[in-house]
N, C-alpha and C. Protein backbone atom coordinates (compact mmCIF):
# COMPACT_ATOMS: atom_id res chain seq x y z
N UNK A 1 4.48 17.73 -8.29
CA UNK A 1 4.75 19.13 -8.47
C UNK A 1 4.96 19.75 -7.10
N UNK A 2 5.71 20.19 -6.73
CA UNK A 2 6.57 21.27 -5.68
C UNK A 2 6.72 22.43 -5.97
N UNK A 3 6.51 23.30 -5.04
CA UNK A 3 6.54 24.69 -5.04
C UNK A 3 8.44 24.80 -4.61
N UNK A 4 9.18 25.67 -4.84
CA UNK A 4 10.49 26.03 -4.62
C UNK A 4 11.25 25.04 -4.49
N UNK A 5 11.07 23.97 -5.12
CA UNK A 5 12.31 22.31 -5.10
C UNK A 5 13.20 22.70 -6.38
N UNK A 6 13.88 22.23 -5.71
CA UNK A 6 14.88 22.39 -7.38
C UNK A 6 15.21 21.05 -7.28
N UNK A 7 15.95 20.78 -8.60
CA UNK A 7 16.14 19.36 -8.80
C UNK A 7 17.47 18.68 -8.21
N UNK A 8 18.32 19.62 -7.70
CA UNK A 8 18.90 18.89 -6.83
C UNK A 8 18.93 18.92 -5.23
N UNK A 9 17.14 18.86 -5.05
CA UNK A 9 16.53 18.90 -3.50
C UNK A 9 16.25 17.72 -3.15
N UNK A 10 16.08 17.02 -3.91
CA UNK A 10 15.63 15.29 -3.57
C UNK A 10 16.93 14.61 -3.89
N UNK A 11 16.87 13.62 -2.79
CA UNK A 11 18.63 13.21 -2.67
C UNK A 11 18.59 12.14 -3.70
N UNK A 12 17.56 11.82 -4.82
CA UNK A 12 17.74 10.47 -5.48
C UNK A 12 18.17 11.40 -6.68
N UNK A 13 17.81 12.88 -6.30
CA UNK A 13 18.84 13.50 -8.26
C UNK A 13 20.14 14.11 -7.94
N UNK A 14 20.51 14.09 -6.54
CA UNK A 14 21.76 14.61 -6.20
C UNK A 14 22.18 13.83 -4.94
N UNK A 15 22.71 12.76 -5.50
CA UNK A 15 23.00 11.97 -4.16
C UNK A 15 24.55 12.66 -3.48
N UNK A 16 25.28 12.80 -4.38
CA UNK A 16 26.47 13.61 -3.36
C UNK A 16 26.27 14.91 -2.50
N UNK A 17 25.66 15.23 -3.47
CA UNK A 17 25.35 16.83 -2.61
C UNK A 17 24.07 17.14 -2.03
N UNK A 18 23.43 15.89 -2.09
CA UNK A 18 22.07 16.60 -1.42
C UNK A 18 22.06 17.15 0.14
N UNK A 19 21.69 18.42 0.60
CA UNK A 19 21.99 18.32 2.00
C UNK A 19 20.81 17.57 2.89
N UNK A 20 19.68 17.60 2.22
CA UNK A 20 18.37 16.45 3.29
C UNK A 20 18.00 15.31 2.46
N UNK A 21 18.15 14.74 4.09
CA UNK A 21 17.94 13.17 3.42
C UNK A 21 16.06 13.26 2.93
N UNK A 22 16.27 12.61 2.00
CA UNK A 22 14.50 12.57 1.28
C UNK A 22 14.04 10.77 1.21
N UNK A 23 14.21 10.25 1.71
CA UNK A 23 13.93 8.75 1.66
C UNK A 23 12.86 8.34 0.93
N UNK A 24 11.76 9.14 1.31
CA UNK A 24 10.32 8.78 0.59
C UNK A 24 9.54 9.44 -0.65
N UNK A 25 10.64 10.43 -0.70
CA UNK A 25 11.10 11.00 -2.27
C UNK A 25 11.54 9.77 -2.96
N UNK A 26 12.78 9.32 -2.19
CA UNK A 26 13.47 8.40 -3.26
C UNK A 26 13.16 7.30 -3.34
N UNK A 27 12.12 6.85 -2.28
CA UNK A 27 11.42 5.85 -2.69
C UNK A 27 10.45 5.69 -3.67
N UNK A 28 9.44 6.85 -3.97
CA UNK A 28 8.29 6.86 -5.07
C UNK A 28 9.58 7.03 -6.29
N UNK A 29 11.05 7.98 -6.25
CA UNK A 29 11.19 7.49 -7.73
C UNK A 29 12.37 6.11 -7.93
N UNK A 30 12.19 5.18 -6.79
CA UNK A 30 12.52 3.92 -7.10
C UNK A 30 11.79 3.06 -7.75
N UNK A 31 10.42 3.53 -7.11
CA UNK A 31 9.40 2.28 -7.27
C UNK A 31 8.59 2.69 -8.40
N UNK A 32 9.04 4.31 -8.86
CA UNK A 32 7.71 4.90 -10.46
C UNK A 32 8.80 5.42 -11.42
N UNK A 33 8.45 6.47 -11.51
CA UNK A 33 9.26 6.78 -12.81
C UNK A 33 9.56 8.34 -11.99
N UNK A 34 10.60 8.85 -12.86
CA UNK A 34 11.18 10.21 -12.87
C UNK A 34 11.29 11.13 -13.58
N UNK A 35 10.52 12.19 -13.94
CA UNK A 35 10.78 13.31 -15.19
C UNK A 35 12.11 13.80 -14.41
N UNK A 36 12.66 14.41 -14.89
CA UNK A 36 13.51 15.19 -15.11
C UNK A 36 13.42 16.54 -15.96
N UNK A 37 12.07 16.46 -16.94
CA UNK A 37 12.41 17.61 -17.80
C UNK A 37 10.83 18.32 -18.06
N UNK A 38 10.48 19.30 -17.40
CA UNK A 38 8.91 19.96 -16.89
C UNK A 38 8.84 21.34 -17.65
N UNK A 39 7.92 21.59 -18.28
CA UNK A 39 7.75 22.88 -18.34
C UNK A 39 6.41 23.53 -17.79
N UNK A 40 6.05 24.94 -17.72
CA UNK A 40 4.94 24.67 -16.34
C UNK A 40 4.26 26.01 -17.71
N UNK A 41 2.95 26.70 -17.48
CA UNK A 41 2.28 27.31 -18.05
C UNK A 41 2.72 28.97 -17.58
N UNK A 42 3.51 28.74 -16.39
CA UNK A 42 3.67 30.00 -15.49
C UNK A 42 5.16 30.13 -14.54
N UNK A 43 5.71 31.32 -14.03
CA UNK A 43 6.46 31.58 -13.56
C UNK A 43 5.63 31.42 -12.06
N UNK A 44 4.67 31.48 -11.67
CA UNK A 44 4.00 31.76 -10.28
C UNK A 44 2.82 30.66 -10.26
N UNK A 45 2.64 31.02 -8.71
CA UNK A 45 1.89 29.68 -8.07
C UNK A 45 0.67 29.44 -8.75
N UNK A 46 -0.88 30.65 -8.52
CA UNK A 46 -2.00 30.81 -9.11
C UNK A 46 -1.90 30.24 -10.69
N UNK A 47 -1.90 30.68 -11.28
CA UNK A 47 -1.68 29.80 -12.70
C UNK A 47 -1.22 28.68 -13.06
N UNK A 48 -0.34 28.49 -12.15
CA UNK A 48 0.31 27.41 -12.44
C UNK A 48 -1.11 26.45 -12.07
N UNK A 49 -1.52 26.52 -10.99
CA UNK A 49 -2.33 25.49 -9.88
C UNK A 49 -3.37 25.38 -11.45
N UNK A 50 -4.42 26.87 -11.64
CA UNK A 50 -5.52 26.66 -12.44
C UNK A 50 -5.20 25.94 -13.79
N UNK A 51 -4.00 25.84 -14.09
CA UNK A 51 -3.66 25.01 -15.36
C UNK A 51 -3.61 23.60 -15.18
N UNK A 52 -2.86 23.53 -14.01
CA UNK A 52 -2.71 21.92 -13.82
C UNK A 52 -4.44 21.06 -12.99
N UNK A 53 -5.34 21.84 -12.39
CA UNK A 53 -6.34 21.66 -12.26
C UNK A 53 -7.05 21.31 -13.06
N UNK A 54 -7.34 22.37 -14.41
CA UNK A 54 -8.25 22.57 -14.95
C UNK A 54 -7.75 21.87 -16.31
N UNK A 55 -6.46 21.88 -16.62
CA UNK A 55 -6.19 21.45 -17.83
C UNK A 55 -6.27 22.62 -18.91
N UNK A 56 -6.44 23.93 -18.62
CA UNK A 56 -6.62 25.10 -19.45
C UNK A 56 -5.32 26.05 -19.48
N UNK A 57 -5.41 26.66 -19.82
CA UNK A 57 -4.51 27.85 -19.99
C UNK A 57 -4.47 28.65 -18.93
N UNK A 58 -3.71 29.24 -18.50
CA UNK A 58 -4.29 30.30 -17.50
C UNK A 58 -4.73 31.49 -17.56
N UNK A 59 -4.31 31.82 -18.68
CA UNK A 59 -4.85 33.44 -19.20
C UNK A 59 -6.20 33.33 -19.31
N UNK A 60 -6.73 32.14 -19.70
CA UNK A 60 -8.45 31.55 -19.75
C UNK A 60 -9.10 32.19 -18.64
N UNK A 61 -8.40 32.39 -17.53
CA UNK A 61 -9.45 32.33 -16.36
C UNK A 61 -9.58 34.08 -16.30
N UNK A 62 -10.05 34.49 -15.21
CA UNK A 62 -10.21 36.25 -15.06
C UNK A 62 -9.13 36.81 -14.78
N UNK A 63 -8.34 35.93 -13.85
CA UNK A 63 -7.09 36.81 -13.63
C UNK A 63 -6.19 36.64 -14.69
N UNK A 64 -5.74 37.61 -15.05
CA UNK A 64 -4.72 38.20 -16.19
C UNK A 64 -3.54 38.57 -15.72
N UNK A 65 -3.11 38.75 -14.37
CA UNK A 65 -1.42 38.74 -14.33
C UNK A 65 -1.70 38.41 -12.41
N UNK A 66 -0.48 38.35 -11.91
CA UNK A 66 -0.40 38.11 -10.43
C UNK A 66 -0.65 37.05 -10.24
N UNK A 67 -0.60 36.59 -8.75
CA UNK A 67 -0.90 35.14 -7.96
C UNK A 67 -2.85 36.14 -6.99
N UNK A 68 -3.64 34.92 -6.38
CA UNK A 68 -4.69 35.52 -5.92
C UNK A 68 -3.84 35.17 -4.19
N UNK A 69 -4.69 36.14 -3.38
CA UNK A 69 -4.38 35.70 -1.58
C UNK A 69 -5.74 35.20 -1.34
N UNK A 70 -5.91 34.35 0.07
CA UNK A 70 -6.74 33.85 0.61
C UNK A 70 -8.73 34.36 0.67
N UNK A 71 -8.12 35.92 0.21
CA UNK A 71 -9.31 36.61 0.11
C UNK A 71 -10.20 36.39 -1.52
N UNK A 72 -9.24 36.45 -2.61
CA UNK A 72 -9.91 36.46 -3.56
C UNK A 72 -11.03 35.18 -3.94
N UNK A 73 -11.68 35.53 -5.04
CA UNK A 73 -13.16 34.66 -5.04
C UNK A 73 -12.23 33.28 -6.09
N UNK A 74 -13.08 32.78 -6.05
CA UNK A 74 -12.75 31.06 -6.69
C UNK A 74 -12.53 31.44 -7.93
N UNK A 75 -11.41 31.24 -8.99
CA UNK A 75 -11.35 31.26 -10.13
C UNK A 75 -11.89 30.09 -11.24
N UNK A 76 -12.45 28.88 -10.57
CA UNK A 76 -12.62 27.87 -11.25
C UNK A 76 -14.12 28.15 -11.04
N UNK A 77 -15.05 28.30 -11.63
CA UNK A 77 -16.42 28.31 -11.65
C UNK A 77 -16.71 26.74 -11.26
N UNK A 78 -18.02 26.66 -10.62
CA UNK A 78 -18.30 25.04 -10.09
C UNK A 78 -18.95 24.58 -11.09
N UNK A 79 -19.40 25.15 -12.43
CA UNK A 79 -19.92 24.10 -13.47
C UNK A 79 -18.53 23.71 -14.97
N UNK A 80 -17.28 24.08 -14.31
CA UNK A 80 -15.91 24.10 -14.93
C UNK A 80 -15.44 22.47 -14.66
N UNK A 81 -15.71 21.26 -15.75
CA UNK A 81 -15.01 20.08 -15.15
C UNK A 81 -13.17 20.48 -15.32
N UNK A 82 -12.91 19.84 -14.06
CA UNK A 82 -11.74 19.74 -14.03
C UNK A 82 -11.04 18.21 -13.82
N UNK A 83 -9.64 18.35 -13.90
CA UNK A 83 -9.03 16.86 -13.91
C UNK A 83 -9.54 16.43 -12.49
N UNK A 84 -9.53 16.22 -11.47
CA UNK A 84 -9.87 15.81 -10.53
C UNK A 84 -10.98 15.17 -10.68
N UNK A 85 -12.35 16.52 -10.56
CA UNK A 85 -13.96 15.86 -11.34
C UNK A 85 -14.32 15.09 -12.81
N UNK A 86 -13.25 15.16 -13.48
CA UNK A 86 -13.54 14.21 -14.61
C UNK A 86 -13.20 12.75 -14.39
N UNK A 87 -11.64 12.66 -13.36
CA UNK A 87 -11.21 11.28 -13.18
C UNK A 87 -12.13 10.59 -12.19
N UNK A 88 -13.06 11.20 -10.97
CA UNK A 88 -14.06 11.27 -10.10
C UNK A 88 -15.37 10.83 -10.72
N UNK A 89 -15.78 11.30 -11.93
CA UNK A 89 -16.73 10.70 -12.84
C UNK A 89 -16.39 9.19 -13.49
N UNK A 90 -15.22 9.19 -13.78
CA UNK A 90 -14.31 7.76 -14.20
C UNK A 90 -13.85 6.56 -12.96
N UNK A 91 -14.44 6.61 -12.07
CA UNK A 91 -14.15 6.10 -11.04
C UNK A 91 -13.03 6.08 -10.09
N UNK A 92 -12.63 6.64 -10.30
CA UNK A 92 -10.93 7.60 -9.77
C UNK A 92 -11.15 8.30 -8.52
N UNK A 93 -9.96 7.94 -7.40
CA UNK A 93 -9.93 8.53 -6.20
C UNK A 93 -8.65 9.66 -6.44
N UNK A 94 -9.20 11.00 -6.14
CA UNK A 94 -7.99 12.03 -6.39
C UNK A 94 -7.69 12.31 -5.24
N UNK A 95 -6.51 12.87 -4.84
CA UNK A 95 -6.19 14.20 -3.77
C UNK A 95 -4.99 14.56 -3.69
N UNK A 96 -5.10 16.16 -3.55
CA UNK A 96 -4.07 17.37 -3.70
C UNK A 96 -3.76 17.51 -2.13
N UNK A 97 -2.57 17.71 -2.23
CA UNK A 97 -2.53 17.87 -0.23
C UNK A 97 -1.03 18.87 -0.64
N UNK A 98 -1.48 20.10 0.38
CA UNK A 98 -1.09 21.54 -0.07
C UNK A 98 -1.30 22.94 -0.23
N UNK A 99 -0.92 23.12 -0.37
CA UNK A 99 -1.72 24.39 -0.38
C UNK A 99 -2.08 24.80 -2.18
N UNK A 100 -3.37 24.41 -2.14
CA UNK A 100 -3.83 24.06 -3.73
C UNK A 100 -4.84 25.51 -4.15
N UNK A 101 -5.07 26.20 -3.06
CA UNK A 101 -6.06 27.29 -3.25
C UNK A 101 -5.88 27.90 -4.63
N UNK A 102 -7.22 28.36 -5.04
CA UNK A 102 -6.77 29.36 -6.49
C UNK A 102 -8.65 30.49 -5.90
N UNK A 103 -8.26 31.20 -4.62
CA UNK A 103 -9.10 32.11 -4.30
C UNK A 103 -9.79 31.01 -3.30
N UNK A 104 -10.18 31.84 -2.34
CA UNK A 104 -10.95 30.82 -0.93
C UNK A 104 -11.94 31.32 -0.87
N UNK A 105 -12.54 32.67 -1.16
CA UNK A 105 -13.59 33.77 -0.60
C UNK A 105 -13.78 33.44 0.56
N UNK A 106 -12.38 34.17 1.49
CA UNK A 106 -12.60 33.98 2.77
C UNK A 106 -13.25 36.00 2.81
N UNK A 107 -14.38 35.63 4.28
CA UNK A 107 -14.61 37.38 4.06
C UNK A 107 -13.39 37.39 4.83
N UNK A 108 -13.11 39.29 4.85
CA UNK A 108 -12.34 40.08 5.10
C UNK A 108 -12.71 40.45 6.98
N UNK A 109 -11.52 40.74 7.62
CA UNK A 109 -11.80 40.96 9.11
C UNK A 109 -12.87 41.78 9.24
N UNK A 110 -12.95 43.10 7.93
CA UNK A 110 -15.16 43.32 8.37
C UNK A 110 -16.08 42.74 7.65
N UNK A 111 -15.61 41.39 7.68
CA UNK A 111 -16.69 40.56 6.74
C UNK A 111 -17.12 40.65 5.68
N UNK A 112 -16.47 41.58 4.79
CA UNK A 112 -16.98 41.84 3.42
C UNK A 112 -16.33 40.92 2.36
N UNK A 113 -16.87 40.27 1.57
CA UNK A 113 -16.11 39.80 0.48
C UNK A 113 -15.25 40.43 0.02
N UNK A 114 -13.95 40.23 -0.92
CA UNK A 114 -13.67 40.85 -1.54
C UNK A 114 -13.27 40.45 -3.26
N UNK A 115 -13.07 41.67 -3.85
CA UNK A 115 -12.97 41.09 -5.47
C UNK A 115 -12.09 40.73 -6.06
N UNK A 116 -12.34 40.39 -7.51
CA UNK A 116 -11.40 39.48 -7.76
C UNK A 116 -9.88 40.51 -7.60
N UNK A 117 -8.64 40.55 -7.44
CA UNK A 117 -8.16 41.03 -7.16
C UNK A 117 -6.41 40.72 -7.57
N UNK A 118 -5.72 40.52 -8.39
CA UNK A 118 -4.03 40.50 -8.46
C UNK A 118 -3.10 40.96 -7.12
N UNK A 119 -2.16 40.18 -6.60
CA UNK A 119 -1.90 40.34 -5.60
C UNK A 119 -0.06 40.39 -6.49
């Protein structure tokens, strides 16, 4: 999953016209398989992430419309199994590399937390 790729960004689904070469794109879909045909839970990043994390819906969680910024609080509660911690219980090595955030509770430049918040 890619944020702003379209499908003719990887040169193995548009070999005439691709303008960057993707080699190691087109190597994982030499050597695995290729969807071609995705539908996602969301138009935007935040939802999208807590769905494909969590395996839930996104309307499930608190936020109800918008993406969160770096400030807002964690939308996944830590007693929430998710795909990662369930395959992790199953003996499974995971990792997301990206920008995967869904709220950081970073404080604010006067150190205050801030709430949950639609951006």
């Amino acid at each position: 999953m890619a944020d702003d790729l379209g499908y003719g960004d990887v040169q193995c689904l548009n070999p005439e016209r691709g303008k960057i070469a993707t080699p190691h794109m087109d190597q994982v879909a030499t050597d695995g398989m290729t969807f071609t045909d995705a539908h996602t839970s969301s138009s935007v990043c935040t939802p999208t992430r807590y769905s494909v994390i969590t395996g839930r819906y996104s309307w499930r969680s608190k936020l109800q419309k918008g993406v969160l910024d770096g400030y807002g609080f964690s939308l996944i509660p830590t007693s929430r199994v998710t795909v990662p911690s369930f395959l992790k219980e199953n003996g499974y090595n995971t990792a997301m590399i990206g920008k995967w955030h869904l709220g950081l509770g970073i404080s604010t430049t006067d150190g205050k937390k801030r709430k949950l918040k639609a951006t």
